[in-house]
Structures are given as structure tokens and as C-alpha cells.
C-alpha atoms as a PDB file:
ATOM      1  CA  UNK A   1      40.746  60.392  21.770  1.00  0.00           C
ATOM      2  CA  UNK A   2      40.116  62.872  25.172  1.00  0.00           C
ATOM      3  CA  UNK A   3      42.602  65.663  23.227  1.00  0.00           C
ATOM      4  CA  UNK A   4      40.211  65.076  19.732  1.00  0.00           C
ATOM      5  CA  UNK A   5      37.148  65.653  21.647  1.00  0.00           C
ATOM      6  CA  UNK A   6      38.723  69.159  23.218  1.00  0.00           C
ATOM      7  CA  UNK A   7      40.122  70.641  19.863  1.00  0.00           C
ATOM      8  CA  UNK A   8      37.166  69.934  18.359  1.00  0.00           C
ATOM      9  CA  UNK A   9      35.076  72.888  20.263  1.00  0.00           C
ATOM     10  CA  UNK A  10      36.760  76.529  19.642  1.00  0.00           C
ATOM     11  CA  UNK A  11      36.491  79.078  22.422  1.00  0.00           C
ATOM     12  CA  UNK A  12      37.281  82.190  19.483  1.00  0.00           C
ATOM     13  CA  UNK A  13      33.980  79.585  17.267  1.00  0.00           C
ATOM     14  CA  UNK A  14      31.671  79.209  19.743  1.00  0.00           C
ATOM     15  CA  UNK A  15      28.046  81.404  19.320  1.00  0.00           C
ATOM     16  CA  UNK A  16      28.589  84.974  20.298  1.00  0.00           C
ATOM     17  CA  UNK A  17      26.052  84.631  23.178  1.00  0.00           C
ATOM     18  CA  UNK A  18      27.978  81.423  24.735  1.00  0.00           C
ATOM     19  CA  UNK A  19      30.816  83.516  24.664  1.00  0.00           C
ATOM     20  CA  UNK A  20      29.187  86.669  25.757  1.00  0.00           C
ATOM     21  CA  UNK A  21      27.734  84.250  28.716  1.00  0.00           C
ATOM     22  CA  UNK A  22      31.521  82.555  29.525  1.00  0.00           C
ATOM     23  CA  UNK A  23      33.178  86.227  29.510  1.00  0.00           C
ATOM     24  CA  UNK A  24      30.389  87.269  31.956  1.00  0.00           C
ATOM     25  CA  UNK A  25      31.028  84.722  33.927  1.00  0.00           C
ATOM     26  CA  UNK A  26      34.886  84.769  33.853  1.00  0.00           C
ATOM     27  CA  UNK A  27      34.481  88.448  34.889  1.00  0.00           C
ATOM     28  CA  UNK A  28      32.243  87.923  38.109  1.00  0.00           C
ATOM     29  CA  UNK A  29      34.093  84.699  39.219  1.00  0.00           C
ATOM     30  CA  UNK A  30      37.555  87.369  39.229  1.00  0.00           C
ATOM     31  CA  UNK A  31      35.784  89.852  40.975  1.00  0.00           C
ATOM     32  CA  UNK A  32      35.058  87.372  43.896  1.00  0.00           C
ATOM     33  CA  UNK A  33      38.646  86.527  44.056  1.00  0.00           C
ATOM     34  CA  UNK A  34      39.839  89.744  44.698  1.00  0.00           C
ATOM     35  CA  UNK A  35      37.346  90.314  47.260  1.00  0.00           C
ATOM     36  CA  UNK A  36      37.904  87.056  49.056  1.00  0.00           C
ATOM     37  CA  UNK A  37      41.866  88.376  49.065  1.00  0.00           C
ATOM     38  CA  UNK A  38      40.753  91.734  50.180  1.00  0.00           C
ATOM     39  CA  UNK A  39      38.118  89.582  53.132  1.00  0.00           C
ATOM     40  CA  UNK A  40      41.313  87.871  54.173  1.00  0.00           C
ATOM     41  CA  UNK A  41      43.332  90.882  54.552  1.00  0.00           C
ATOM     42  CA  UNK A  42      40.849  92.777  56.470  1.00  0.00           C
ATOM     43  CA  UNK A  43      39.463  89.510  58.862  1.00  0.00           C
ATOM     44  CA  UNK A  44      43.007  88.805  59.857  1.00  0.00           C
ATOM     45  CA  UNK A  45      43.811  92.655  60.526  1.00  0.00           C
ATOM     46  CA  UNK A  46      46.389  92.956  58.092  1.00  0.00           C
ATOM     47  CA  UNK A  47      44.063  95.759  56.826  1.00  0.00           C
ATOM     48  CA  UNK A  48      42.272  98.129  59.171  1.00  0.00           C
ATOM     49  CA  UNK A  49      39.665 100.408  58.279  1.00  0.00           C
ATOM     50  CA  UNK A  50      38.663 103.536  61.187  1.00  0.00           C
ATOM     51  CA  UNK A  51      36.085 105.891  61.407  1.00  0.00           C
ATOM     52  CA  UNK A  52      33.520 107.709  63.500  1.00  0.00           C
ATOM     53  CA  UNK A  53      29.871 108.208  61.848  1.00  0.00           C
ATOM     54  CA  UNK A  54      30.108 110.942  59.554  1.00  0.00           C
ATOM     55  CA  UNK A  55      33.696 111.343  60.052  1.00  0.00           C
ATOM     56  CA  UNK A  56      36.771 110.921  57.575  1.00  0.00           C
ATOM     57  CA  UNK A  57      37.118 107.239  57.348  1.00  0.00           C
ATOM     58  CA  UNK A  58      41.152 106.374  57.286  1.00  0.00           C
ATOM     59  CA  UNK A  59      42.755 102.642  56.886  1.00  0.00           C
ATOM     60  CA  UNK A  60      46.271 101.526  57.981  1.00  0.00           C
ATOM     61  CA  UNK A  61      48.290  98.011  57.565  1.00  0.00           C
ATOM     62  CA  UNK A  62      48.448  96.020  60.821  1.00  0.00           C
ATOM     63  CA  UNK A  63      51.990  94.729  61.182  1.00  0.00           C
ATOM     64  CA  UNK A  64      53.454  91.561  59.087  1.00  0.00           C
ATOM     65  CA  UNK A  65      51.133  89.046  56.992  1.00  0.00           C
ATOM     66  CA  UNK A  66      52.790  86.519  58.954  1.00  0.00           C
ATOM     67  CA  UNK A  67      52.462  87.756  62.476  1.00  0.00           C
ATOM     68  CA  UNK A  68      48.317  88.528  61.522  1.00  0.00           C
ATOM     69  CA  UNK A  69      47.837  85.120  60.307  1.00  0.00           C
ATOM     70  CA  UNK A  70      49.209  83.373  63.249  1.00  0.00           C
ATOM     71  CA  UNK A  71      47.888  85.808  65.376  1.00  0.00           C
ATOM     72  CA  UNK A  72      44.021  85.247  63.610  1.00  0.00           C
ATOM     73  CA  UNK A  73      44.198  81.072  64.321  1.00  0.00           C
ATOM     74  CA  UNK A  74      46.044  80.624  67.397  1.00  0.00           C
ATOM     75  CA  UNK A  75      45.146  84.017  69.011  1.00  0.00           C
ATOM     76  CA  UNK A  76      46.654  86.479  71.037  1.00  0.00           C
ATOM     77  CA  UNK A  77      47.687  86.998  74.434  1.00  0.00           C
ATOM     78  CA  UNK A  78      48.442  90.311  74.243  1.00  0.00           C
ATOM     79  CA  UNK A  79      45.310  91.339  72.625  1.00  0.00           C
ATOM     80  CA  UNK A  80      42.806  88.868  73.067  1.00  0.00           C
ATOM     81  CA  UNK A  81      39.897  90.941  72.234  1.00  0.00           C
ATOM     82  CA  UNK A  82      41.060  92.263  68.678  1.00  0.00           C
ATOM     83  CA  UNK A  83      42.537  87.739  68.105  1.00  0.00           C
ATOM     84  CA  UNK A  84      40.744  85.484  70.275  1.00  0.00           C
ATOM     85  CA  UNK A  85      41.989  83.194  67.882  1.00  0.00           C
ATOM     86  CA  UNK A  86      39.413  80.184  66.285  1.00  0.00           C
ATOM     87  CA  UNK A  87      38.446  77.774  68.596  1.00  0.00           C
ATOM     88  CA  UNK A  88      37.076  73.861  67.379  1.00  0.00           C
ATOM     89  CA  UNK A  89      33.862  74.282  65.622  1.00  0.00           C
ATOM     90  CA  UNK A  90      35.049  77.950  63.758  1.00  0.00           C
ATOM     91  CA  UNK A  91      37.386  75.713  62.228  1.00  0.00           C
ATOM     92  CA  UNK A  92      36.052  72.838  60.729  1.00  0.00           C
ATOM     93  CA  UNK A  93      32.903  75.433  60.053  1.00  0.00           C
ATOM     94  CA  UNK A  94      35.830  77.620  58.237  1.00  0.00           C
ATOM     95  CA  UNK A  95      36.917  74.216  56.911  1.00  0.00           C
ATOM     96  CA  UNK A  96      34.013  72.712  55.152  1.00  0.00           C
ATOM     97  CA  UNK A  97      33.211  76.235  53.545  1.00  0.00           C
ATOM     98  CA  UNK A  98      36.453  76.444  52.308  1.00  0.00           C
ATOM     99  CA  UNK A  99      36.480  73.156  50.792  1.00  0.00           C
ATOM    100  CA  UNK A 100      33.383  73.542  48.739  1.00  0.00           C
ATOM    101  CA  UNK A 101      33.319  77.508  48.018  1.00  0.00           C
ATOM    102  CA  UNK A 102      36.928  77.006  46.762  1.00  0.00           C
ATOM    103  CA  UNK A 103      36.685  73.577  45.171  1.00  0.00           C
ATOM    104  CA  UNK A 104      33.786  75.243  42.826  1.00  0.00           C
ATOM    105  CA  UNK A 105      35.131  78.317  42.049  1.00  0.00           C
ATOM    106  CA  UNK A 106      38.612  76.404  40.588  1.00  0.00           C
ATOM    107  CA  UNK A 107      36.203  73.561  38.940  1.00  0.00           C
ATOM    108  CA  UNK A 108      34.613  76.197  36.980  1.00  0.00           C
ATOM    109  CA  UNK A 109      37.260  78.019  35.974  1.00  0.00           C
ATOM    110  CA  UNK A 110      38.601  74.805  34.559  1.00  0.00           C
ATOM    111  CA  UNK A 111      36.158  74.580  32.441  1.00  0.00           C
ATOM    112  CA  UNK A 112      36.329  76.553  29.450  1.00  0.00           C
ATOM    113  CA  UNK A 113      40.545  76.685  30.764  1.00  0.00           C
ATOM    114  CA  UNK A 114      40.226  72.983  29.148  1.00  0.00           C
ATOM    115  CA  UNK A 115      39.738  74.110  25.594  1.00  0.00           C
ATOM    116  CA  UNK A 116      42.230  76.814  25.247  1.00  0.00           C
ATOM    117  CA  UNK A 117      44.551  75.723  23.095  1.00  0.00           C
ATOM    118  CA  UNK A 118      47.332  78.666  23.081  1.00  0.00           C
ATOM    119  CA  UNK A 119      49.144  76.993  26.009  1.00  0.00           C
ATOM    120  CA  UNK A 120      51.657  74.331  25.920  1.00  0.00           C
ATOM    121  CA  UNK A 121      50.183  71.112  27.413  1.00  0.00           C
ATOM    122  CA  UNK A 122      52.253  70.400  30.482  1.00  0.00           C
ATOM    123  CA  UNK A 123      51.496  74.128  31.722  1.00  0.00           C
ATOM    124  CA  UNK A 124      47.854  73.379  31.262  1.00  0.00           C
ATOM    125  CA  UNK A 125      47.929  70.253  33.300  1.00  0.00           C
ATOM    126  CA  UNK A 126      50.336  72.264  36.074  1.00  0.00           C
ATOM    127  CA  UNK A 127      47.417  75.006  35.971  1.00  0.00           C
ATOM    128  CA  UNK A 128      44.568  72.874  36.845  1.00  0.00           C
ATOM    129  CA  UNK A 129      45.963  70.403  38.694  1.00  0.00           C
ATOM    130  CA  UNK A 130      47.674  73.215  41.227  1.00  0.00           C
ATOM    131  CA  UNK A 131      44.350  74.910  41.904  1.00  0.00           C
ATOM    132  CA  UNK A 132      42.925  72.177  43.497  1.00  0.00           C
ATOM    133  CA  UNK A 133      46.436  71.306  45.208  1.00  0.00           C
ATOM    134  CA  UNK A 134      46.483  75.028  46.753  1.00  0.00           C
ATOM    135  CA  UNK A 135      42.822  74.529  48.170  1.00  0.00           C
ATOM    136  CA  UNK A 136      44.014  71.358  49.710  1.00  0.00           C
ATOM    137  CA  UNK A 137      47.147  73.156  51.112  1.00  0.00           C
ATOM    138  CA  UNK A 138      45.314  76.336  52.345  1.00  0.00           C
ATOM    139  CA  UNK A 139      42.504  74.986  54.141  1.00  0.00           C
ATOM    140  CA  UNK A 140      45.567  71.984  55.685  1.00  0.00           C
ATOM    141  CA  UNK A 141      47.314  75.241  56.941  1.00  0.00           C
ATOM    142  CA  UNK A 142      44.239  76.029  58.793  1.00  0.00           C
ATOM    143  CA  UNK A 143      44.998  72.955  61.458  1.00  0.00           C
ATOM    144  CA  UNK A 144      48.843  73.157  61.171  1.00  0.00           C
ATOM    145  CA  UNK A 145      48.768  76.701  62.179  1.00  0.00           C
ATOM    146  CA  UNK A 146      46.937  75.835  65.271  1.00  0.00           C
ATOM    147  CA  UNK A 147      47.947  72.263  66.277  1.00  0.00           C
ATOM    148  CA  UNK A 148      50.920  71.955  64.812  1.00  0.00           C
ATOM    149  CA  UNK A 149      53.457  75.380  64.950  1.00  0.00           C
ATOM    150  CA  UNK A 150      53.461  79.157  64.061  1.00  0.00           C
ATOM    151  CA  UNK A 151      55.504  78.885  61.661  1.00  0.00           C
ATOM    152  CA  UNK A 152      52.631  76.782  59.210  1.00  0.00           C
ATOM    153  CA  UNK A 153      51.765  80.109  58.157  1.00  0.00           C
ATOM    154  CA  UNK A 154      54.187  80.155  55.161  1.00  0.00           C
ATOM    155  CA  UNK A 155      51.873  77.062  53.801  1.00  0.00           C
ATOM    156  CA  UNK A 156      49.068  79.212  53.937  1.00  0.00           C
ATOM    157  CA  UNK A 157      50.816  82.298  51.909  1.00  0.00           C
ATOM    158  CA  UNK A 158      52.748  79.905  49.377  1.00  0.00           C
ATOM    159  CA  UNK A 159      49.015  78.328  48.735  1.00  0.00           C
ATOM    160  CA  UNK A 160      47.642  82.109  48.155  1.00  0.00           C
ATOM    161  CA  UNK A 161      50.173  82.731  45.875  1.00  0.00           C
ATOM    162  CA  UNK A 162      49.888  79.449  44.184  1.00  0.00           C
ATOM    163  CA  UNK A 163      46.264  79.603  43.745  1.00  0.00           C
ATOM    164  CA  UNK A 164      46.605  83.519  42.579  1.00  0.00           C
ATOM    165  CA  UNK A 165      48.618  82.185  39.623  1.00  0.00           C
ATOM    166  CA  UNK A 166      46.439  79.535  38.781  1.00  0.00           C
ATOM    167  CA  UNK A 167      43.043  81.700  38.620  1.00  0.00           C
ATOM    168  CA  UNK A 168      45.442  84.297  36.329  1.00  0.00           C
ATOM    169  CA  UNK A 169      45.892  81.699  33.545  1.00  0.00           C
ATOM    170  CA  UNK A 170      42.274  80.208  34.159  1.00  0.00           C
ATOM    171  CA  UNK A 171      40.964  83.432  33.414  1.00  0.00           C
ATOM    172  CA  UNK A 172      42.903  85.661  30.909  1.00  0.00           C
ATOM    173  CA  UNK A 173      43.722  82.874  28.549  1.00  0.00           C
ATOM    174  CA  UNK A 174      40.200  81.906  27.946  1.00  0.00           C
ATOM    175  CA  UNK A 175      38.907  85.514  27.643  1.00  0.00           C
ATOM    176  CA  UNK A 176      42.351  85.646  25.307  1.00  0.00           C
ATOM    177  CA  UNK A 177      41.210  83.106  23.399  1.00  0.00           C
ATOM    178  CA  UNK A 178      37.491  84.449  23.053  1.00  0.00           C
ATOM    179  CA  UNK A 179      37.977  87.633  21.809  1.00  0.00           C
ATOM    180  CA  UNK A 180      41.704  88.362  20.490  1.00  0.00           C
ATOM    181  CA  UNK A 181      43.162  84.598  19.418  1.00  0.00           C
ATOM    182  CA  UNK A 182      42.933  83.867  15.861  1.00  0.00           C
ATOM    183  CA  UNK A 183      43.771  80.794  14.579  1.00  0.00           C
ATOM    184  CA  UNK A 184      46.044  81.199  12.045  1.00  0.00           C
ATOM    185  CA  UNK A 185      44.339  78.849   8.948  1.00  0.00           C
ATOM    186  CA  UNK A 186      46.968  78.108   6.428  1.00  0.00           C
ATOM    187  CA  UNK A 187      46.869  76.223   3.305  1.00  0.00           C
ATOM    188  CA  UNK A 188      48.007  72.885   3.910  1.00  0.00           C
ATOM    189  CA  UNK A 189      51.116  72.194   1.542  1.00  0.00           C
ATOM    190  CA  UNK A 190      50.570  70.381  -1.642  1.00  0.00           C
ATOM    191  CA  UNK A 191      51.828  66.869  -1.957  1.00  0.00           C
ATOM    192  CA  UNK A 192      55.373  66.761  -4.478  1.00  0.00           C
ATOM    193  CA  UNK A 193      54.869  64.549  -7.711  1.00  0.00           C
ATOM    194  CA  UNK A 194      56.729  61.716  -7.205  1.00  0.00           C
ATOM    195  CA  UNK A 195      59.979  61.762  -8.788  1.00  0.00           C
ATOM    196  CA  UNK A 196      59.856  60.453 -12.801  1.00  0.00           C
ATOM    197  CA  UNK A 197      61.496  56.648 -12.609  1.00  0.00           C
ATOM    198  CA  UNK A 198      64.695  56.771 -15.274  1.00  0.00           C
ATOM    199  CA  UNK A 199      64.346  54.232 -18.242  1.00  0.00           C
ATOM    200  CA  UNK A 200      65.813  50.661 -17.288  1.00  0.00           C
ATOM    201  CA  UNK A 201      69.552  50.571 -19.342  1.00  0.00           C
ATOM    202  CA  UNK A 202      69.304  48.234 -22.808  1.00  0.00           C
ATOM    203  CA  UNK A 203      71.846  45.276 -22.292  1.00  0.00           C
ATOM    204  CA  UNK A 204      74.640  45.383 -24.203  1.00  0.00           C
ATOM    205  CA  UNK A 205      74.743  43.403 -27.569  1.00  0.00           C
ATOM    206  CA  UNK A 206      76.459  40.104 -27.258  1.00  0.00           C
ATOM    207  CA  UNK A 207      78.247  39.370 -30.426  1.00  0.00           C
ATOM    208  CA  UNK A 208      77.134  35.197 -31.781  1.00  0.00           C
ATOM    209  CA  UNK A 209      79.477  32.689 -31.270  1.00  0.00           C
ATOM    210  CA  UNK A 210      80.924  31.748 -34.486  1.00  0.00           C
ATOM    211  CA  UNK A 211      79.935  28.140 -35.831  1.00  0.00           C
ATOM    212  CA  UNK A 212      82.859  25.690 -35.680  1.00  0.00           C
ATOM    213  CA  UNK A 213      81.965  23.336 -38.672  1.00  0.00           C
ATOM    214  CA  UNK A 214      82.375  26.323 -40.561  1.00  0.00           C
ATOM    215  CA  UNK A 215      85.932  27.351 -39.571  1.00  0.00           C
ATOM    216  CA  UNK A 216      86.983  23.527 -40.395  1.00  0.00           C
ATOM    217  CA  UNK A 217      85.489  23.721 -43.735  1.00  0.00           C
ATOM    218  CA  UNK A 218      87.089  26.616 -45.011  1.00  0.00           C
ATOM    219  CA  UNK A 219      90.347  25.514 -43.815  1.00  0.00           C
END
């Protein structure tokens, strides 16, 4: 009944100003990804950015992902100004932002995700399921970074790259299926006449048994 009620409503049907509205939608929702990648890469000083006031403004990468991301939660001895690191109340503050901000975003790309229909079924459930799994595992690297060991980090870049390929199918198939997909609308086949039934065989004739009484009386 639950895969009925989804096939019934059409993302490439729908009212051009519900899909004028999703698309719109679909488009700003991207945008904030990328610049929530590009906030990460900057706030853990993978990416620098220098200038002087009027000056040429220049940018340069700061050293492994790894290194920055360790270096960004647990902090720095050797340069404790530039990674004091995130004491108690930044993180479950970091946390609890996370959680929602993230759980939202993947909820309502899920939405119209659940009526595409170009997709095989198993990679649809894989897609929506995993976006939620990669929030859970990014904001879990958080404390295992800090409390647990260094090497955590790798949690928190498999869970980037995880949730990067789950917003790329929650977004291009829909706007796929909005604009390009068409539904290809073929003539269902016509039912074959039932085969003609042959006539039943006639029985052979049986010849009559000759009379006895009148064998004896001609003899």
C-alpha cells in the first residue's frame, strides 16, 4: 500500500508552480551545503584567507585535512592561539546544532527524494537511510576525536563523504525528474484470443452383432 500511495504523485505531473517552488528550494538547500563544506574548511584552517585593508587578499591550504581536524578539537600545543581546541560546552553547543541543522536539511531533502521513481529501490532506501547515519557518525566523531584518539578523525571525513553522496542523489534526481524525466507511456499489449478448441473426434461405427436365431434358421 506505502509504494501505491508514492507512485501515485509524479514529480515531472505536479503544477508548474509546486515544481517551480521544490526546484527553488532544492537549489538553496545545495547552496548551503557547499558553504557549510567551505565553513568547515576555513574554521578548521584547512583554508586560510590573508589580507591587509585595501591590500591584495591571497589564500593558501593549511597542511593535511587530517592533521587540521585533530588539531581544531583537541588543540594544539604548538600553536595554541591559532587551535585552542573546543573545550566542554563548545561541544555539546557544536553538538546540539549539528543534530538539528543537519537532521532538517537531510529530512527535507528526503522529501520529494521519496517520489522519484528513476532509481532502483534498494539505492533509494541506502540514500535516505545513510544521510541520517552520516549525521549520527559526524557529530559521534566530534567526542571520539577528543575523548577517545586522534585518529577518530577518519570517522569524521568518511561521514563527509558519505553525506556528500547522499545530498548528490537527493538533489539531482528530483530536479531530474522535474524537468527532463519523461515517463515513457506505452500502449499496454492487447490480450491474444484464446486459441479455437478442435472439434471432439466422432466414435467409430460399431458394426451390430448379428442375430443368432437367424443363423440357425437358415442353416
Amino acid at each position: 500500500m506505502s509504494k501505491d500511495i508514492l507512485k501515485k504523485v509524479k514529480l515531472g505531473e505536479l503544477p508548474a508552480p509546486v515544481k517551480w517552488f521544490i526546484t527553488m528550494f532544492l537549489i538553496v538547500m545545495t547552496c548551503g551545503y557547499l558553504m557549510a563544506i567551505l565553513n568547515i574548511n576555513t574554521s578548521m584552517g584547512i583554508l586560510r584567507e590573508s589580507y591587509t585593508p585595501g591590500g591584495e587578499i591571497t589564500y593558501e591550504f593549511g597542511g593535511s585535512a587530517y592533521q587540521n581536524i585533530v588539531r581544531h578539537y583537541r588543540g594544539s600545543a604548538e600553536d595554541p592561539a591559532a587551535y585552542p581546541g573546543m573545550d566542554l560546552p563548545t561541544m555539546t553547543s557544536t553538538s546540539h546544532t549539528h543534530f538539528i541543522a543537519m537532521g532538517v536539511m537531510v529530512f527535507c531533502l528526503g522529501l520529494p527524494f521519496l517520489f522519484t521513481v528513476t532509481l532502483p529501490e534498494w539505492l533509494k532506501k541506502f540514500v535516505l537511510v545513510d544521510s541520517f547515519v552520516a549525521v549520527l557518525i559526524a557529530v559521534g566523531a566530534f567526542w571520539a576525536i577528543k575523548y577517545i584518539a586522534p585518529q577518530m578523525a577518519v570517522l569524521m571525513m568518511f561521514s563527509g563523504m558519505l553525506l556528500g553522496f547522499c545530498v548528490m542523489f537527493e538533489t539531482t534526481v528530483p530536479l531530474y525528474e522535474l524537468w527532463l524525466y519523461k515517463e515513457c507511456e506505452c500502449p499496454a499489449p492487447e490480450p491474444r484470443p484464446a486459441p479455437a478448441k478442435e472439434p471432439a473426434a466422432a466414435a467409430p461405427a460399431v458394426a451390430p452383432a448379428a442375430d443368432p436365431s437367424t443363423e440357425m434358421h437358415s442353416d
